[in-house]
N, C-alpha and C. Protein backbone atom coordinates (compact mmCIF):
# COMPACT_ATOMS: atom_id res chain seq x y z
N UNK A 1 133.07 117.60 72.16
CA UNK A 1 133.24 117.06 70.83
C UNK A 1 132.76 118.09 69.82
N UNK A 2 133.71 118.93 69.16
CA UNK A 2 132.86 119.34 67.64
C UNK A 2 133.02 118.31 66.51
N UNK A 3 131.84 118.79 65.84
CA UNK A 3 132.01 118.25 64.48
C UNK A 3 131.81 118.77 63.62
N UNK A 4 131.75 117.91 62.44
CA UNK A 4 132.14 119.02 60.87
C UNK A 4 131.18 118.43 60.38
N UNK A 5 129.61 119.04 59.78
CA UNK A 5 128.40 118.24 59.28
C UNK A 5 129.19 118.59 57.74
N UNK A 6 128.44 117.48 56.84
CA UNK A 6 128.66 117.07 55.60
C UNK A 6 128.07 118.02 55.10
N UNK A 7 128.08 118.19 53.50
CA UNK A 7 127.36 119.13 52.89
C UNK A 7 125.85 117.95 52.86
N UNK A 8 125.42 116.96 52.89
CA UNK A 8 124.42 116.31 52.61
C UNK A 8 123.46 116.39 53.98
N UNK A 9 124.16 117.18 55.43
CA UNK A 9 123.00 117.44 56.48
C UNK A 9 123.02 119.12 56.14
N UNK A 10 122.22 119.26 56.94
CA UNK A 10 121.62 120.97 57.15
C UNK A 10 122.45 121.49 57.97
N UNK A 11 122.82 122.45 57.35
CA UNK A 11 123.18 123.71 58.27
C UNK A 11 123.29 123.88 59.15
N UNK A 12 121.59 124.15 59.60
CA UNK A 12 120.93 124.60 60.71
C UNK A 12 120.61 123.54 62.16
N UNK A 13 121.46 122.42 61.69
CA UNK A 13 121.80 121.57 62.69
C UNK A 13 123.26 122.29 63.60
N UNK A 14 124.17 123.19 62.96
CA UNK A 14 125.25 123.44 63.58
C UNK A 14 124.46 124.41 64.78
N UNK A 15 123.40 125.10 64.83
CA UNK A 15 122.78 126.13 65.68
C UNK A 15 121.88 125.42 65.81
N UNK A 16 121.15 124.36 65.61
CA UNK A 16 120.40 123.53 66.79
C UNK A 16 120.90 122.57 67.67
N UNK A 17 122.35 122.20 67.69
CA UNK A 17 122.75 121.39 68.41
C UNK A 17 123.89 122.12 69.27
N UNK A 18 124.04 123.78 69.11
CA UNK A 18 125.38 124.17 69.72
C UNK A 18 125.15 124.15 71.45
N UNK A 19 124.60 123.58 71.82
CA UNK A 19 124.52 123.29 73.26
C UNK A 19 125.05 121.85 73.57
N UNK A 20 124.84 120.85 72.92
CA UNK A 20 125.47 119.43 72.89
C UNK A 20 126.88 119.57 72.55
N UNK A 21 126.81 120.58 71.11
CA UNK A 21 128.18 120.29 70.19
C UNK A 21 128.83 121.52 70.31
N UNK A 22 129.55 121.75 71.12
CA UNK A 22 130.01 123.92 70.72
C UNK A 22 131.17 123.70 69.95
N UNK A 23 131.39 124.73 68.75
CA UNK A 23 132.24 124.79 67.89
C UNK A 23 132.42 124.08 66.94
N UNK A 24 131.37 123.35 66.51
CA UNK A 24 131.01 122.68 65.72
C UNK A 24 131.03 123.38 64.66
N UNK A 25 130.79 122.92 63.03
CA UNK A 25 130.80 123.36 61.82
C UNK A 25 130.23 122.67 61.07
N UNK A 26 129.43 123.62 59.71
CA UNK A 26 129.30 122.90 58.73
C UNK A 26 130.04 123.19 57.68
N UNK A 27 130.37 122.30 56.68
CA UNK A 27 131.42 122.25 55.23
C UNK A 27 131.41 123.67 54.62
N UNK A 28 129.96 124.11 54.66
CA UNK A 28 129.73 125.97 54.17
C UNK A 28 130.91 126.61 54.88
N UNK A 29 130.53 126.67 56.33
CA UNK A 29 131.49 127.38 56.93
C UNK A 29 132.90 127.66 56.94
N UNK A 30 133.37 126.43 56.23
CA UNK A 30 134.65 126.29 56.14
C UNK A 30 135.41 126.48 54.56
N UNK A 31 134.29 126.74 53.90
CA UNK A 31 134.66 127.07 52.10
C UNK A 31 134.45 125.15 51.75
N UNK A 32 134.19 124.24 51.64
CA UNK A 32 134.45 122.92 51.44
C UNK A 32 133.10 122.58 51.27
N UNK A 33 132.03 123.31 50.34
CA UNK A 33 130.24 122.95 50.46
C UNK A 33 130.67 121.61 49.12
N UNK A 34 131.69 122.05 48.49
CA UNK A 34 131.52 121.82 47.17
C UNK A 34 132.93 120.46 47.09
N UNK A 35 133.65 120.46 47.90
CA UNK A 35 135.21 119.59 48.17
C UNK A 35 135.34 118.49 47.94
N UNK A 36 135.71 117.50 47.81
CA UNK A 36 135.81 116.16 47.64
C UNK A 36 136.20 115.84 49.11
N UNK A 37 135.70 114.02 49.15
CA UNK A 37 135.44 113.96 50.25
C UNK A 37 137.10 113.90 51.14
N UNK A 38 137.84 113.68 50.80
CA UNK A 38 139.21 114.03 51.26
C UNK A 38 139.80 115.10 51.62
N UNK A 39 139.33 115.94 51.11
CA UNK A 39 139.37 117.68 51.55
C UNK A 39 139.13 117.41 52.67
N UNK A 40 137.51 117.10 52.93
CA UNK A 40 136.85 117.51 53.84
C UNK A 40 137.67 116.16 55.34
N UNK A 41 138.27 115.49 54.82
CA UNK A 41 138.98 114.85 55.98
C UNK A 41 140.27 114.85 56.49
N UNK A 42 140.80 115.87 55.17
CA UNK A 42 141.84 115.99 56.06
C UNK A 42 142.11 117.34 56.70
N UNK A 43 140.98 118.05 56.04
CA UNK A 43 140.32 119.42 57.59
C UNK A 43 139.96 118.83 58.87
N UNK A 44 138.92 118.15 58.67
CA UNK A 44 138.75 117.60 59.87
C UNK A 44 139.71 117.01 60.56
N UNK A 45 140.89 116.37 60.39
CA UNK A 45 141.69 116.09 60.84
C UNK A 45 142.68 117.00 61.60
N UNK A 46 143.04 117.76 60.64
CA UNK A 46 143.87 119.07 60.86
C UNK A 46 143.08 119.69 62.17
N UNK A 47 142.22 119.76 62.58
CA UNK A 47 140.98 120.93 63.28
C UNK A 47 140.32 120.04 64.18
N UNK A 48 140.62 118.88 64.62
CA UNK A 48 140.58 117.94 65.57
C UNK A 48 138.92 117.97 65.37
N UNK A 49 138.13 117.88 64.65
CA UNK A 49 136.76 117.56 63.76
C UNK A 49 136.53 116.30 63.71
N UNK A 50 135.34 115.94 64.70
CA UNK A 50 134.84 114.42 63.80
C UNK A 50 133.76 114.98 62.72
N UNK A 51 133.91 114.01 61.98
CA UNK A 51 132.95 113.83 60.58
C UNK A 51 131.71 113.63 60.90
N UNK A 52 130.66 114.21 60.57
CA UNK A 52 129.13 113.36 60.66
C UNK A 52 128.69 113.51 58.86
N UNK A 53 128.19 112.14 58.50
CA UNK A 53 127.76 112.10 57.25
C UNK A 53 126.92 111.40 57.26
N UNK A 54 126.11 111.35 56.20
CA UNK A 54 124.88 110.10 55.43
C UNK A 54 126.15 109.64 54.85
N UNK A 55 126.95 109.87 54.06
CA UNK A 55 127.92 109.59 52.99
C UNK A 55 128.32 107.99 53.04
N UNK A 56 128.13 107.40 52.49
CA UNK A 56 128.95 105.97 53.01
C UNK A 56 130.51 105.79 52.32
N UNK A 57 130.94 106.82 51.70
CA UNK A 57 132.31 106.95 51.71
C UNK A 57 132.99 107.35 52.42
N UNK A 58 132.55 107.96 53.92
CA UNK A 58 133.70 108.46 54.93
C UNK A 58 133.34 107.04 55.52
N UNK A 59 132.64 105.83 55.53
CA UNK A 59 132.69 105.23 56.53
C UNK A 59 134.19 104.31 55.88
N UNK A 60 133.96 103.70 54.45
CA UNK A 60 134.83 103.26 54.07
C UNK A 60 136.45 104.22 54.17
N UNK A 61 136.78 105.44 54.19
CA UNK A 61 137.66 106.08 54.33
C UNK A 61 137.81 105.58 55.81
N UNK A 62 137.01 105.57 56.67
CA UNK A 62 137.47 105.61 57.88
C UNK A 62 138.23 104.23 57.96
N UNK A 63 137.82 103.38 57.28
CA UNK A 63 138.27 102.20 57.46
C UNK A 63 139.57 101.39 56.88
N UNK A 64 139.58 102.33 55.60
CA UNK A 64 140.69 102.44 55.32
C UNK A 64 142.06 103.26 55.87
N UNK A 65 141.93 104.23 56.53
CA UNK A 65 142.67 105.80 57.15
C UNK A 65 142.84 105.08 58.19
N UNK A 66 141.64 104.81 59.03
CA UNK A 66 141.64 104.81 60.33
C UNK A 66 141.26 106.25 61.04
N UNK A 67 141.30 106.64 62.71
CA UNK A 67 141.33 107.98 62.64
C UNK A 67 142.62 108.72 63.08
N UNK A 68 142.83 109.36 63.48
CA UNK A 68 141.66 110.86 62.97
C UNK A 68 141.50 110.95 62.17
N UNK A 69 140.39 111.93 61.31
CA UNK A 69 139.28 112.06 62.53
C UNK A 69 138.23 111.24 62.63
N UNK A 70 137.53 110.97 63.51
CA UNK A 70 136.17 110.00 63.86
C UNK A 70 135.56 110.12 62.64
N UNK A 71 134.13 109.02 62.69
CA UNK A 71 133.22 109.48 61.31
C UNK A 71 132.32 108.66 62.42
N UNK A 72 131.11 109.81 62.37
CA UNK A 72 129.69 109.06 62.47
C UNK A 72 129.13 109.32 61.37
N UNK A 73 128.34 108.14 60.94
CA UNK A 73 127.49 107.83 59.84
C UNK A 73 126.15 107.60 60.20
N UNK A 74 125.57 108.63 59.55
CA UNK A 74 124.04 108.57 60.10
C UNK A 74 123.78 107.17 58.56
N UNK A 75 122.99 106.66 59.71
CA UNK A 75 122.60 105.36 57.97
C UNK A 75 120.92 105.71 58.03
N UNK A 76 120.46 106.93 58.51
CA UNK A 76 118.75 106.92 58.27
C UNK A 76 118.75 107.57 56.79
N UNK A 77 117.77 106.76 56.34
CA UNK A 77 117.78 107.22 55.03
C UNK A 77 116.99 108.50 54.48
N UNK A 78 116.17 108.87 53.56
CA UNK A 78 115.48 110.14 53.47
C UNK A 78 114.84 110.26 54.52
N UNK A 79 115.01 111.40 55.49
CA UNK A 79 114.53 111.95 57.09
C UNK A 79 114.83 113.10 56.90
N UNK A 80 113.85 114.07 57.76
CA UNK A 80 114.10 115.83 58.19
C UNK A 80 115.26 115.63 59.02
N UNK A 81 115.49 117.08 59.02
CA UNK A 81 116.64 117.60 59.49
C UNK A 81 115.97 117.01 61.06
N UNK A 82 114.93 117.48 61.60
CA UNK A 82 114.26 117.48 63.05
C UNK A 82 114.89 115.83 63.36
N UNK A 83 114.70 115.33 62.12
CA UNK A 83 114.77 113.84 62.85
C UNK A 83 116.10 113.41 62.67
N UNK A 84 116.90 113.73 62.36
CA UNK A 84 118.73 113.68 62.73
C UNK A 84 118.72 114.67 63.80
N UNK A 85 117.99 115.86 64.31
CA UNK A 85 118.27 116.11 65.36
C UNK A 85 117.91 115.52 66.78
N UNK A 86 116.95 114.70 66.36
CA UNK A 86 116.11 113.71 67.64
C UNK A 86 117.12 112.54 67.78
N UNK A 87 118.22 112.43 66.70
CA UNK A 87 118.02 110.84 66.89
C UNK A 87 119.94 111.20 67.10
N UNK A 88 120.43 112.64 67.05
CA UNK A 88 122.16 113.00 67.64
C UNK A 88 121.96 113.32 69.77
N UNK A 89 120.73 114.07 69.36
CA UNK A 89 120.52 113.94 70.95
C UNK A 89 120.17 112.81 72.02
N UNK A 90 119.29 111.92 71.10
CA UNK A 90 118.89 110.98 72.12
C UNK A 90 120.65 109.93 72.16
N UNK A 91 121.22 109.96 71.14
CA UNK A 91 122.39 109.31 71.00
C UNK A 91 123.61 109.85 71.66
N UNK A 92 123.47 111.01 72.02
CA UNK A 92 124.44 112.13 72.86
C UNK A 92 125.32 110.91 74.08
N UNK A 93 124.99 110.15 74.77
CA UNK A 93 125.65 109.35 75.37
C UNK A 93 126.89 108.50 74.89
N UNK A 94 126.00 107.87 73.62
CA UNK A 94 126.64 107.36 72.75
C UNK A 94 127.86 107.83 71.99
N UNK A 95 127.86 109.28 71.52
CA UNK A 95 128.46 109.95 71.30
C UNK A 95 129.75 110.51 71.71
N UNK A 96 129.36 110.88 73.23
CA UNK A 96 130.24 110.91 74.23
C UNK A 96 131.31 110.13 73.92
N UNK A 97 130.74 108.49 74.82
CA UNK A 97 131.70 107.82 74.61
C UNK A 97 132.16 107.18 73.30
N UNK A 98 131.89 107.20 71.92
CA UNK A 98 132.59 107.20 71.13
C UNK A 98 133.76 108.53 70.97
N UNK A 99 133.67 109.58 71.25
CA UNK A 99 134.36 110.57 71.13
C UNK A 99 136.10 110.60 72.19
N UNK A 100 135.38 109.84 73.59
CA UNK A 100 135.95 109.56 74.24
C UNK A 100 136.80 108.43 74.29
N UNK A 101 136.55 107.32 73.61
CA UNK A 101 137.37 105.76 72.95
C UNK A 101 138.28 106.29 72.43
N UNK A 102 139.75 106.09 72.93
CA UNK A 102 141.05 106.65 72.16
C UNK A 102 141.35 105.37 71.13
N UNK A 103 140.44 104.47 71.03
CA UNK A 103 140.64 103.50 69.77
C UNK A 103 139.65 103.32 68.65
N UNK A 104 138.59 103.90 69.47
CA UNK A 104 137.13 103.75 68.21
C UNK A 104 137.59 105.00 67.02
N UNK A 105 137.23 104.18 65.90
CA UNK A 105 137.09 105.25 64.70
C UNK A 105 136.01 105.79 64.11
N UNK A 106 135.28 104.99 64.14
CA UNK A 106 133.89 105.07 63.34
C UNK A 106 132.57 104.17 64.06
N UNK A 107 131.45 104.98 63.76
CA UNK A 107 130.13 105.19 64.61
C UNK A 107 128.93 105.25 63.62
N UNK A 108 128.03 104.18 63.67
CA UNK A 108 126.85 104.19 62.56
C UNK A 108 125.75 104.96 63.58
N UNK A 109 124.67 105.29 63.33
CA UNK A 109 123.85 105.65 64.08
C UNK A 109 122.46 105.51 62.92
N UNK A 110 121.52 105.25 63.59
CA UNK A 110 120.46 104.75 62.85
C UNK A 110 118.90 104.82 63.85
């Protein structure tokens, strides 16, 4: 599974998680720090990218769209980067098989 972190996570989650996630990206990487959130989904789409956001507008996009591409929604509210990284790994199962559901669209995580 890659994914495409939002401009609202860190960076430095794309190189702390590239052992779970390889080829993963963040919005920097791709010119889109600054994009509206539709840009950024219909890259991800294009680039077979699930979404990870705080954003609660990709969840509603997702729901409206449908996918592609996936959207996990982190719903923890002000937290370190460390602790979205504790809480994508311990969820890594979870992940999996949402990634793997050829019907699931969207994924809260908390």
């Amino acid at each position: 599974m890659r994914l495409l972190f939002d401009q609202n996570l860190s960076p430095r989650l794309k190189r702390k998680l590239e052992g779970l996630f390889p080829g993963s990206l963040h919005v920097r990487d791709v010119g889109l720090a600054a994009a509206e959130d539709l840009a950024l989904w219909e890259y991800a789409k294009g680039h077979g990218l699930t979404i990870i956001s705080k954003d609660s507008d990709f969840r509603q996009l997702s729901f409206a769209l449908g996918q592609p591409p996936k959207v996990v929604w982190i719903q923890s509210g002000n937290c370190s980067t460390s602790e979205i990284e504790s809480l994508l790994r311990d969820r890594f199962a979870d992940l999996k098989e949402f990634h793997e559901d050829r019907e699931g669209a969207f994924l809260a995580l908390s």
